[in-house]
C-alpha atoms as a PDB file:
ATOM      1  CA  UNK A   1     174.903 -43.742 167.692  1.00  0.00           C
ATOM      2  CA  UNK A   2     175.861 -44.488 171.646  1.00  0.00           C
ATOM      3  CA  UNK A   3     176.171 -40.266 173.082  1.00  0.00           C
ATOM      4  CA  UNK A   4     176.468 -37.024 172.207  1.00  0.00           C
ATOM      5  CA  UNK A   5     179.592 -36.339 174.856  1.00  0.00           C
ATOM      6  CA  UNK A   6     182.131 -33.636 175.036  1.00  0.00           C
ATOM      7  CA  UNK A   7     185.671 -35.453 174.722  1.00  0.00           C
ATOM      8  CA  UNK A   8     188.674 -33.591 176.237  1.00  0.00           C
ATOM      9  CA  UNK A   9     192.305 -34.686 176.284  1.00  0.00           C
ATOM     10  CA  UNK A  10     194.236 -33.649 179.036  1.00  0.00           C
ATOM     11  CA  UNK A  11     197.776 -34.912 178.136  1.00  0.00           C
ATOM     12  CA  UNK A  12     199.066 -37.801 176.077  1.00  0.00           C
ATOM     13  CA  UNK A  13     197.238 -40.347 177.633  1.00  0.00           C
ATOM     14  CA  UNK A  14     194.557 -38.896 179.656  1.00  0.00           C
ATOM     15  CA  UNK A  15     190.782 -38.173 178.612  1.00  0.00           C
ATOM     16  CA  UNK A  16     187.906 -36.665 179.712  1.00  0.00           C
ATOM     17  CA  UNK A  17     184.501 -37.546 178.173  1.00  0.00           C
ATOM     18  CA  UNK A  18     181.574 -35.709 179.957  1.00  0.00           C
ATOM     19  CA  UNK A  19     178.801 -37.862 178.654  1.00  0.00           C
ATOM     20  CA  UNK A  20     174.789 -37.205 178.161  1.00  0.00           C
ATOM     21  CA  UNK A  21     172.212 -39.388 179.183  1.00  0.00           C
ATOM     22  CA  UNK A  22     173.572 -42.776 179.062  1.00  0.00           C
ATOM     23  CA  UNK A  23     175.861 -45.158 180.658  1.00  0.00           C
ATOM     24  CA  UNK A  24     178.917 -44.540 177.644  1.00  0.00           C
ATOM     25  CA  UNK A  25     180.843 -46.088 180.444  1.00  0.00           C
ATOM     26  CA  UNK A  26     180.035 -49.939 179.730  1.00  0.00           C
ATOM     27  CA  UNK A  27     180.807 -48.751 175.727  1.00  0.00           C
ATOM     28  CA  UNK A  28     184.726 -47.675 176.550  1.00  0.00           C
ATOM     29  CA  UNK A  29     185.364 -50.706 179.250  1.00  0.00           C
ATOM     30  CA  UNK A  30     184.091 -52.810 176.147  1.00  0.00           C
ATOM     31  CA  UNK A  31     185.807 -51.127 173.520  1.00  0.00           C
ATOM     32  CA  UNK A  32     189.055 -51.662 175.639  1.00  0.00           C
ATOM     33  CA  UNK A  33     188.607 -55.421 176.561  1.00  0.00           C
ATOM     34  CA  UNK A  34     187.978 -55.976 172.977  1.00  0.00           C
ATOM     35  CA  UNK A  35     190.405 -54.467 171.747  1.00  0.00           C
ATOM     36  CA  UNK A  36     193.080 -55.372 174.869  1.00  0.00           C
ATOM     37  CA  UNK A  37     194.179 -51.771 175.021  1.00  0.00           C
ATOM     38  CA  UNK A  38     196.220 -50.984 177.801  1.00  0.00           C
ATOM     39  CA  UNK A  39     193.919 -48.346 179.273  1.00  0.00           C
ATOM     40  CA  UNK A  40     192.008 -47.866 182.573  1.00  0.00           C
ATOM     41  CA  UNK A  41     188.475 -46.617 182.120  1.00  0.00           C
ATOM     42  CA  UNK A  42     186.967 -44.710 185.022  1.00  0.00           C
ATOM     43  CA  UNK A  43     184.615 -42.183 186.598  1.00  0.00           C
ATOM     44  CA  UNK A  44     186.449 -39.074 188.820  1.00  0.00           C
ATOM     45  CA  UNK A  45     184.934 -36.725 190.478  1.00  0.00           C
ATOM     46  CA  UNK A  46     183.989 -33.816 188.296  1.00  0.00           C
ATOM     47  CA  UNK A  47     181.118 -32.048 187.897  1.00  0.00           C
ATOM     48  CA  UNK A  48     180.224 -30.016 185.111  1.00  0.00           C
ATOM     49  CA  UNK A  49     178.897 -26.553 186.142  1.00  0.00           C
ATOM     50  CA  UNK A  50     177.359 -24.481 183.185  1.00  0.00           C
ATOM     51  CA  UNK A  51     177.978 -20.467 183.200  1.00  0.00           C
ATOM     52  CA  UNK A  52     175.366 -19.598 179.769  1.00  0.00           C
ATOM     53  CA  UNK A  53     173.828 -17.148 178.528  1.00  0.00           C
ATOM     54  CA  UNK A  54     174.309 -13.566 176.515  1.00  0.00           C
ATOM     55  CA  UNK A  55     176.557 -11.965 179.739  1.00  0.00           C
ATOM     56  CA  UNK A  56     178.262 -15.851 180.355  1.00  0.00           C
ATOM     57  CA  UNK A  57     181.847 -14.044 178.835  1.00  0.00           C
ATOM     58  CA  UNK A  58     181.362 -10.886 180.921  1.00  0.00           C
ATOM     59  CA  UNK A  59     181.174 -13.101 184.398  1.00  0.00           C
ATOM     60  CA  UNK A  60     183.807 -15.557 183.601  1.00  0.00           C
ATOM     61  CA  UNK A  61     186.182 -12.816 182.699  1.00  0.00           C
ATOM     62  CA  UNK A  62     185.368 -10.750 185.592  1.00  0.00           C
ATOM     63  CA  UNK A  63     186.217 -14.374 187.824  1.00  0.00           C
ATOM     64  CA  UNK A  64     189.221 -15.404 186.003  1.00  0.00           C
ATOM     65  CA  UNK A  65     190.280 -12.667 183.636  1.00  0.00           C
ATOM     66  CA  UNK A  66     189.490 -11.516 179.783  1.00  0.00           C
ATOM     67  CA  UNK A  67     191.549 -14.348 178.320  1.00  0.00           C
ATOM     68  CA  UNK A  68     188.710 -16.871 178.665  1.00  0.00           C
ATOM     69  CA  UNK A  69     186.886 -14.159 175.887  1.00  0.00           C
ATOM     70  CA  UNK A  70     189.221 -15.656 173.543  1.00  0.00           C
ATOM     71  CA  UNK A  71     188.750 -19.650 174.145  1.00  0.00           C
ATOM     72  CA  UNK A  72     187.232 -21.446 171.140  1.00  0.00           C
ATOM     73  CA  UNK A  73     184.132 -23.814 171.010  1.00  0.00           C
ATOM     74  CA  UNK A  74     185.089 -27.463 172.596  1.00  0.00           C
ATOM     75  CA  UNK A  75     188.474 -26.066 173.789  1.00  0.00           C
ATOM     76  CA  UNK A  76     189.241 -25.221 177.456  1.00  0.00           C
ATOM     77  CA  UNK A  77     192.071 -23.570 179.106  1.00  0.00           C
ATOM     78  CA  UNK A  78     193.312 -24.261 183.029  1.00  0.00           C
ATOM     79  CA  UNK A  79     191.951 -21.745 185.209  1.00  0.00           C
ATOM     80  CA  UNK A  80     192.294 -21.490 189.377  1.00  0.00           C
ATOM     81  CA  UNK A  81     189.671 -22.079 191.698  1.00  0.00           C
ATOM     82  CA  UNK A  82     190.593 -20.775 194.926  1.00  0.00           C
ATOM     83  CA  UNK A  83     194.175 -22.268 194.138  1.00  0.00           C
ATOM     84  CA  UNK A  84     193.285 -25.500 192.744  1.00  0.00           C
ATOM     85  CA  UNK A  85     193.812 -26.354 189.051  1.00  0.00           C
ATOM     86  CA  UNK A  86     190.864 -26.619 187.342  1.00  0.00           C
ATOM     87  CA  UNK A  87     189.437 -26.799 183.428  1.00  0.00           C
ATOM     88  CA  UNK A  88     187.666 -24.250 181.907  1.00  0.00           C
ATOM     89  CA  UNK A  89     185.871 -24.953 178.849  1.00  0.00           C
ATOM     90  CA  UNK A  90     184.001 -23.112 176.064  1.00  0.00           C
ATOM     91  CA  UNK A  91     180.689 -25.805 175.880  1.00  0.00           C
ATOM     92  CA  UNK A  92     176.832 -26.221 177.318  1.00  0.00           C
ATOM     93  CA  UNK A  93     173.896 -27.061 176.189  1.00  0.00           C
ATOM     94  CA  UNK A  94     173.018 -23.130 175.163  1.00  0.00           C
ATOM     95  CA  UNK A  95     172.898 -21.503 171.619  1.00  0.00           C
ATOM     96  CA  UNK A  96     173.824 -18.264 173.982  1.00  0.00           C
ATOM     97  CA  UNK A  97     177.509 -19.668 174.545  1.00  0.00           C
ATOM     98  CA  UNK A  98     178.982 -19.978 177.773  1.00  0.00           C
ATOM     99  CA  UNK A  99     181.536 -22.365 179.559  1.00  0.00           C
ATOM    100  CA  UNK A 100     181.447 -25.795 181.649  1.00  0.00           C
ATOM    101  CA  UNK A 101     183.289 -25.307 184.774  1.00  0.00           C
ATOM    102  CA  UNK A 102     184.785 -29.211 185.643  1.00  0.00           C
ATOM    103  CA  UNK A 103     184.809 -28.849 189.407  1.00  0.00           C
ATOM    104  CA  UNK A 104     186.950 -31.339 190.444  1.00  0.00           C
ATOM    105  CA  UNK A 105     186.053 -32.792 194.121  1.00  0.00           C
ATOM    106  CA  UNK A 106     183.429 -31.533 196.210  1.00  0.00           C
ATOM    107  CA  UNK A 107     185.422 -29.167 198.828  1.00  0.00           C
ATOM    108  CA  UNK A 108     185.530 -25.621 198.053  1.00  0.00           C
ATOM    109  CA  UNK A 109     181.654 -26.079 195.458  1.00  0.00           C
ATOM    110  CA  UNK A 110     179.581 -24.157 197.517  1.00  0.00           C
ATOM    111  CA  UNK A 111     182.343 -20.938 197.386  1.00  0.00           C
ATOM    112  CA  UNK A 112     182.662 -21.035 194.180  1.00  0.00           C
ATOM    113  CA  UNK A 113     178.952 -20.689 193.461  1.00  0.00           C
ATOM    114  CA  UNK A 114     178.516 -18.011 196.170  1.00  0.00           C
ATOM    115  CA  UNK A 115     181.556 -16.010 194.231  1.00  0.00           C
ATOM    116  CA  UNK A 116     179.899 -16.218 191.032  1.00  0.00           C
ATOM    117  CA  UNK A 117     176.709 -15.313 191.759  1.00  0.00           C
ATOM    118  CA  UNK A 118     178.242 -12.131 193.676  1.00  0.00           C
ATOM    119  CA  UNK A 119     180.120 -11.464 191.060  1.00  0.00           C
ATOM    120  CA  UNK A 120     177.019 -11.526 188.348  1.00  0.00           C
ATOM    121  CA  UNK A 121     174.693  -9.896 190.650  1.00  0.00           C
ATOM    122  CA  UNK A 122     174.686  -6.650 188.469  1.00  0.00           C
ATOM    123  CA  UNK A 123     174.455  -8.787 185.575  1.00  0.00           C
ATOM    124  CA  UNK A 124     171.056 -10.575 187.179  1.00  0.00           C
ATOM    125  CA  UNK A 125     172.635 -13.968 187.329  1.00  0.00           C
ATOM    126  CA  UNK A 126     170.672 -16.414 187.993  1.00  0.00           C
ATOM    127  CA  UNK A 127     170.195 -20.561 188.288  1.00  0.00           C
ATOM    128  CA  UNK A 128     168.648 -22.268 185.414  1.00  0.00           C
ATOM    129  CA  UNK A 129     168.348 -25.653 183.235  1.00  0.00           C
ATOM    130  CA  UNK A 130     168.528 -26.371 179.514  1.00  0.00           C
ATOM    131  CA  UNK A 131     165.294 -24.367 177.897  1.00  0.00           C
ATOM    132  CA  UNK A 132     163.650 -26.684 176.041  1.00  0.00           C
ATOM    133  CA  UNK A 133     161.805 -24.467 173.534  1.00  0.00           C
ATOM    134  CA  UNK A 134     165.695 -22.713 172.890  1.00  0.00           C
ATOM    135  CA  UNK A 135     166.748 -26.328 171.718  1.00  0.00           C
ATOM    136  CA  UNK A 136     164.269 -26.862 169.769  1.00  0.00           C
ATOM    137  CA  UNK A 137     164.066 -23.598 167.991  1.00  0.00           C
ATOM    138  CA  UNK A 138     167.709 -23.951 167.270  1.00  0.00           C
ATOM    139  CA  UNK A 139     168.097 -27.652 166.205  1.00  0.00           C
ATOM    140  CA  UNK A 140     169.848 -28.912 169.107  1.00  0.00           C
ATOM    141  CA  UNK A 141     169.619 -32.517 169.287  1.00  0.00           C
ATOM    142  CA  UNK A 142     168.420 -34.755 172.506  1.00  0.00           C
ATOM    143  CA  UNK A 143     169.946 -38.240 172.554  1.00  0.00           C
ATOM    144  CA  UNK A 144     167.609 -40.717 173.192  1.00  0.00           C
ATOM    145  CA  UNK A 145     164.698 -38.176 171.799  1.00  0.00           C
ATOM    146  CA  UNK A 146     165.703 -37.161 168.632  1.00  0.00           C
ATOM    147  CA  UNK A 147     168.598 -39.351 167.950  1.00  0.00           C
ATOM    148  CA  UNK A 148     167.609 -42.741 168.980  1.00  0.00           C
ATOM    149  CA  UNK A 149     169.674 -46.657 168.692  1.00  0.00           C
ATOM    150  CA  UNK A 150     167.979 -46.920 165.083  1.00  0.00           C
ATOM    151  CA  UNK A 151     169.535 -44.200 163.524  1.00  0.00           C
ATOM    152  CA  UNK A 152     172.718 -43.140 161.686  1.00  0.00           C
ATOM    153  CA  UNK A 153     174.748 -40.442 161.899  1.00  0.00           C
ATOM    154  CA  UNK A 154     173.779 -39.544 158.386  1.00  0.00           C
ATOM    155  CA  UNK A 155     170.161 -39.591 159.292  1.00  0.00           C
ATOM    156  CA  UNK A 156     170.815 -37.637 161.974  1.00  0.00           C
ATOM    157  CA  UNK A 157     172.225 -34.763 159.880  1.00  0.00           C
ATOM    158  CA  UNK A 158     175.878 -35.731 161.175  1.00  0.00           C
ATOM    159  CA  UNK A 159     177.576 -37.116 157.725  1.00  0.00           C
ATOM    160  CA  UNK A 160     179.877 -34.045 157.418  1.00  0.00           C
ATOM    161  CA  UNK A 161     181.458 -34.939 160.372  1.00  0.00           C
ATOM    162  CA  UNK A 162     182.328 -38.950 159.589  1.00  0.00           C
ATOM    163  CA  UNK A 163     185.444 -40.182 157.739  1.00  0.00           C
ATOM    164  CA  UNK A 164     184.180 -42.238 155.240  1.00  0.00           C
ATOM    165  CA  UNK A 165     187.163 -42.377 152.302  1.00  0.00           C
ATOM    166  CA  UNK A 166     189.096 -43.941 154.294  1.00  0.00           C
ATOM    167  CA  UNK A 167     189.105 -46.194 157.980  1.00  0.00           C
ATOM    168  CA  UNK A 168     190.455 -44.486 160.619  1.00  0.00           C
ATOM    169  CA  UNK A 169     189.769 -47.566 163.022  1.00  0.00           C
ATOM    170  CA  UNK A 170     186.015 -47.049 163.396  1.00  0.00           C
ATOM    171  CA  UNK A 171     184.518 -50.217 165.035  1.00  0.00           C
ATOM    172  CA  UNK A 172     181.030 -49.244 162.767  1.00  0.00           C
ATOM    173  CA  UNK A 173     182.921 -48.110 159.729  1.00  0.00           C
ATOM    174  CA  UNK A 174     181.999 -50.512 157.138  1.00  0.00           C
ATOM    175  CA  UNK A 175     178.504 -50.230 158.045  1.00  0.00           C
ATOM    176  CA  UNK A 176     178.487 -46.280 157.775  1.00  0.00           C
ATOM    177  CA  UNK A 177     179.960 -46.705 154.505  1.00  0.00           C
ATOM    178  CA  UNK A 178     176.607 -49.279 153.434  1.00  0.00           C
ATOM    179  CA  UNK A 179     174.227 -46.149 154.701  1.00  0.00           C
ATOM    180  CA  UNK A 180     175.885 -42.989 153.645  1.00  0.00           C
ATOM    181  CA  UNK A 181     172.733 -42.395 151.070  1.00  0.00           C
ATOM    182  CA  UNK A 182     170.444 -41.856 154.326  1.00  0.00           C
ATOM    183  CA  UNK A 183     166.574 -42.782 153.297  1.00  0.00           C
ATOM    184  CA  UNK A 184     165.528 -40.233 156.120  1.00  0.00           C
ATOM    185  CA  UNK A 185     166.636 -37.376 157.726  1.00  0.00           C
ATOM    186  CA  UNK A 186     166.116 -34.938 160.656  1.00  0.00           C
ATOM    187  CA  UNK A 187     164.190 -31.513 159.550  1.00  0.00           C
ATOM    188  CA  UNK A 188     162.689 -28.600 161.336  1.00  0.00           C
ATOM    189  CA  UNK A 189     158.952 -28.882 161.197  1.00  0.00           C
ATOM    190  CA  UNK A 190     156.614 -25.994 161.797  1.00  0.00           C
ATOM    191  CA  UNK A 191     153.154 -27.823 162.844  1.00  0.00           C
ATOM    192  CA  UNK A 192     150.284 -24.990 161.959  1.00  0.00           C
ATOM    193  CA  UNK A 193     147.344 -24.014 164.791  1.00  0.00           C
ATOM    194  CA  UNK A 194     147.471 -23.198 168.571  1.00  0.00           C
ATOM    195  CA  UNK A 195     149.794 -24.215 171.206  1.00  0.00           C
ATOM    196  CA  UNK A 196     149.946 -28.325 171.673  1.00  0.00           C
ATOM    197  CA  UNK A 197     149.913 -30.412 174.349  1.00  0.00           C
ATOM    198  CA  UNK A 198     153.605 -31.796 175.836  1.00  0.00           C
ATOM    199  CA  UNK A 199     155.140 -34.175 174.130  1.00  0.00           C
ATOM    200  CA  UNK A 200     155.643 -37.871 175.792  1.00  0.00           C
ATOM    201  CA  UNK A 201     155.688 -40.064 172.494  1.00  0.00           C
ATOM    202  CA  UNK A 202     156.521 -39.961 168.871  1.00  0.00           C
ATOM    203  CA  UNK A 203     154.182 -38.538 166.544  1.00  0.00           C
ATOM    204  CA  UNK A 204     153.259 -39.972 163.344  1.00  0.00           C
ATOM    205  CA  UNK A 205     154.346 -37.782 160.289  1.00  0.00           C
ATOM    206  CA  UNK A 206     151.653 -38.359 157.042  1.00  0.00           C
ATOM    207  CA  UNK A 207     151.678 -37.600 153.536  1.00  0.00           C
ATOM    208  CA  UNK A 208     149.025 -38.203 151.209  1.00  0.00           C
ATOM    209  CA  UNK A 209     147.260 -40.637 153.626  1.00  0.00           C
ATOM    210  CA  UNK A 210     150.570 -42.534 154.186  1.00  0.00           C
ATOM    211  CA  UNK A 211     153.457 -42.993 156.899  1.00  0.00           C
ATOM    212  CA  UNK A 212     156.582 -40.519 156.453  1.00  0.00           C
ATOM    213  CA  UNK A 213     158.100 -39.611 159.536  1.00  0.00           C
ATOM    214  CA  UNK A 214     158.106 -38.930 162.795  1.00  0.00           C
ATOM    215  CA  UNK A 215     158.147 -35.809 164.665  1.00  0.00           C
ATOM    216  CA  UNK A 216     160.165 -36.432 168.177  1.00  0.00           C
ATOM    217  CA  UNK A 217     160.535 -32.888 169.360  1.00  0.00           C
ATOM    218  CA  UNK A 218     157.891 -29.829 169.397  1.00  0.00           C
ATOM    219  CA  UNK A 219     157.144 -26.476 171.576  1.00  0.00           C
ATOM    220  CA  UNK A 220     155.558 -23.291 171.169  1.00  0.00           C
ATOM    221  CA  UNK A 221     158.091 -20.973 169.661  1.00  0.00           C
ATOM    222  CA  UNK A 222     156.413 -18.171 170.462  1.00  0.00           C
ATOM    223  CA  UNK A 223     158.501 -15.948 169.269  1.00  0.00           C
ATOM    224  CA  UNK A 224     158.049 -16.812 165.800  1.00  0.00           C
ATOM    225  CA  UNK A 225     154.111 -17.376 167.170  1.00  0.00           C
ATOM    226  CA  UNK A 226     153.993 -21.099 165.963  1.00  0.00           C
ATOM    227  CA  UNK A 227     154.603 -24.709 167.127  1.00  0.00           C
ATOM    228  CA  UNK A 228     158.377 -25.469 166.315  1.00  0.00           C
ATOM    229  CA  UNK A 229     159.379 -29.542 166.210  1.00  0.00           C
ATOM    230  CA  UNK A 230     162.334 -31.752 164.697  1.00  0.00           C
ATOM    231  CA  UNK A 231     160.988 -34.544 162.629  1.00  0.00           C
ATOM    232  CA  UNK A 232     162.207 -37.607 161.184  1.00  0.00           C
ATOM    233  CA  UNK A 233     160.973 -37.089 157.679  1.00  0.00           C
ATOM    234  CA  UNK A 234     161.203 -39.544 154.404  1.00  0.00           C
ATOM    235  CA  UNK A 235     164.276 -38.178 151.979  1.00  0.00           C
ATOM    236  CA  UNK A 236     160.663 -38.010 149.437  1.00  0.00           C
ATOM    237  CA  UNK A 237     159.038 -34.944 151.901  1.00  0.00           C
ATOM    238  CA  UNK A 238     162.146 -33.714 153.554  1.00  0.00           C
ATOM    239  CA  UNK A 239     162.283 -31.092 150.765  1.00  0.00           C
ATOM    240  CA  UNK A 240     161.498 -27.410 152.219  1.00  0.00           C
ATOM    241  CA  UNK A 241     158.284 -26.354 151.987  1.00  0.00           C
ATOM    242  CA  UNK A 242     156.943 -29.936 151.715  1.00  0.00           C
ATOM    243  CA  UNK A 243     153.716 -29.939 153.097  1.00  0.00           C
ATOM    244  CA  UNK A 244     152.865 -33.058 155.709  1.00  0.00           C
ATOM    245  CA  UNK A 245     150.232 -33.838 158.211  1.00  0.00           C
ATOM    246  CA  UNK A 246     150.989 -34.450 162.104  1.00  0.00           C
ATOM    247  CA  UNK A 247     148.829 -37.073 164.176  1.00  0.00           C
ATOM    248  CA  UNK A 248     149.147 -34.799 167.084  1.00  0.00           C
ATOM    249  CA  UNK A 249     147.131 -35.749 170.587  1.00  0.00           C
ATOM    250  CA  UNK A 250     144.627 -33.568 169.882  1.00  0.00           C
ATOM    251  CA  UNK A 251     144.097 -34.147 166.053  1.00  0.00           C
ATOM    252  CA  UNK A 252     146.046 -34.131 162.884  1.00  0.00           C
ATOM    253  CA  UNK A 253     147.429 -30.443 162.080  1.00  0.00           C
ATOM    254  CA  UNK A 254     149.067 -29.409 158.863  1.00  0.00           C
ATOM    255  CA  UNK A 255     152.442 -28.886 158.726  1.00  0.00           C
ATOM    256  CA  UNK A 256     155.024 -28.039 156.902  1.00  0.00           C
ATOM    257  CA  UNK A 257     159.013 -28.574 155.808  1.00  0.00           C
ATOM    258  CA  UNK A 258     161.345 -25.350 157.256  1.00  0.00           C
ATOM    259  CA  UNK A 259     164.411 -24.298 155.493  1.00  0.00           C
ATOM    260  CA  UNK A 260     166.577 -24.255 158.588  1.00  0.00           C
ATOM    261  CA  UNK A 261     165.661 -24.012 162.364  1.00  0.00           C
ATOM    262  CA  UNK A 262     163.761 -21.164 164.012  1.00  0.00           C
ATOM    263  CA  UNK A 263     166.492 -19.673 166.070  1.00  0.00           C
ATOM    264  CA  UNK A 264     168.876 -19.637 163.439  1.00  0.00           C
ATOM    265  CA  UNK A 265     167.230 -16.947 161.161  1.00  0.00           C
ATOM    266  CA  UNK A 266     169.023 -14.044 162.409  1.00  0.00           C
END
């Protein structure tokens, strides 16, 4: 497990990966010396600027026209930006949907921003960051905090994604193939009692007196009026409705095994 990026190909031989939180970079300029592909790995300058949220189509389209309604998840389609060429795509960190704007150079930024937000300003646009408690509740994944260096992708609840009848070339392939049985698993926890504290370190997940897991995410959902969290949990208590204790900072609190993730019960 190195990222969670969002790849995009741009032609034949050109890529785009808009990477997370770490430094994928070193990985591809690796990968390529390695391998001596003829290939030249670098950063340009693009920035990624999110348009989310429940009125995210209604802006776009009003900026660069109703066909960007129709653009699927993880594609993109070449839009103008005060007559420069720029990608569009359907992506962001938001169970709301939206797009990633890839601004390309810095001339021109500050425009742009000023025309969206004029154009949203019946819809009450306004700035904002990934919510925290929204990923959570829906079982979106933090590299680094829920997927860490010692996991699979199996363990991470990412098998039905990875080619494993046959090798396609993957440098980790064989070794995917030795775990595809994962031992553990990621599950949404619901941890009983009042709000808790912030999070800053892994908490211990017990069963029974014993070690099972770990729970690496939590927040008040209050909407659902309990404390949501994605745990690491043993494949012998990852069963829903599994109950399980949590060595929180402020005491252990029962907990138990969810079904699926809060903000996917609608």
């Amino acid at each position: 497990m190195t990222n969670d990026p969002v790849l995009l190909r741009l032609g034949e031989d050109r890529f785009w990966v808009s990477i997370s939180v770490s430094d994928l970079m070193l990985f591809y300029k690796g990968a390529a010396a390695a391998l001596d592909l003829d290939v030249r790995v670098s950063e340009p300058p693009v920035y990624p600027l999110a348009i989310q949220g429940p009125k995210a189509d209604e802006l776009a389209a009003r900026v660069w026209g109703d066909e960007v309604r129709d653009l699927r998840f993880f594609r993109y389609m070449p839009v103008d930006v005060d007559g420069r060429p720029m990608i569009l795509a359907r992506s962001g960190f938001s169970t709301q949907g939206g797009f990633e704007l890839y601004f390309e150079g810095a001339e021109g930024a500050e425009a742009l921003w000023d025309r969206l937000m004029e154009a949203g300003r019946d819809l009450d646009v306004r700035t904002g960051v990934p919510h925290q408690s929204e990923r959570i509740e829906s079982g979106m994944l933090s590299y680094q905090s829920d997927i860490t260096p010692d996991m699979t992708p199996m363990e991470a609840g990412l098998g039905r994604i990875c080619e494993l009848d046959r090798d396609l070339g993957c440098l980790g392939w064989a070794a995917l193939r030795r775990e595809r049985e994962p031992r553990r698993q990621l599950r949404p926890v619901e941890i009983a009692g009042p709000p808790l504290p912030p999070q800053q370190t892994f908490w211990d997940v017990t069963a029974g007196g014993r070690s099972v897991g770990r729970i690496s995410s939590s927040c008040r959902a209050y909407s659902w009026d309990c404390n949501a969290a994605i745990g690491l949990i043993a494949s012998s208590h990852w069963d829903a409705g599994t109950a399980l204790v949590v060595q929180t900072p402020v005491g252990p609190r029962d907990a138990v095994v969810k079904d699926r993730f809060w903000g996917r019960f609608a």
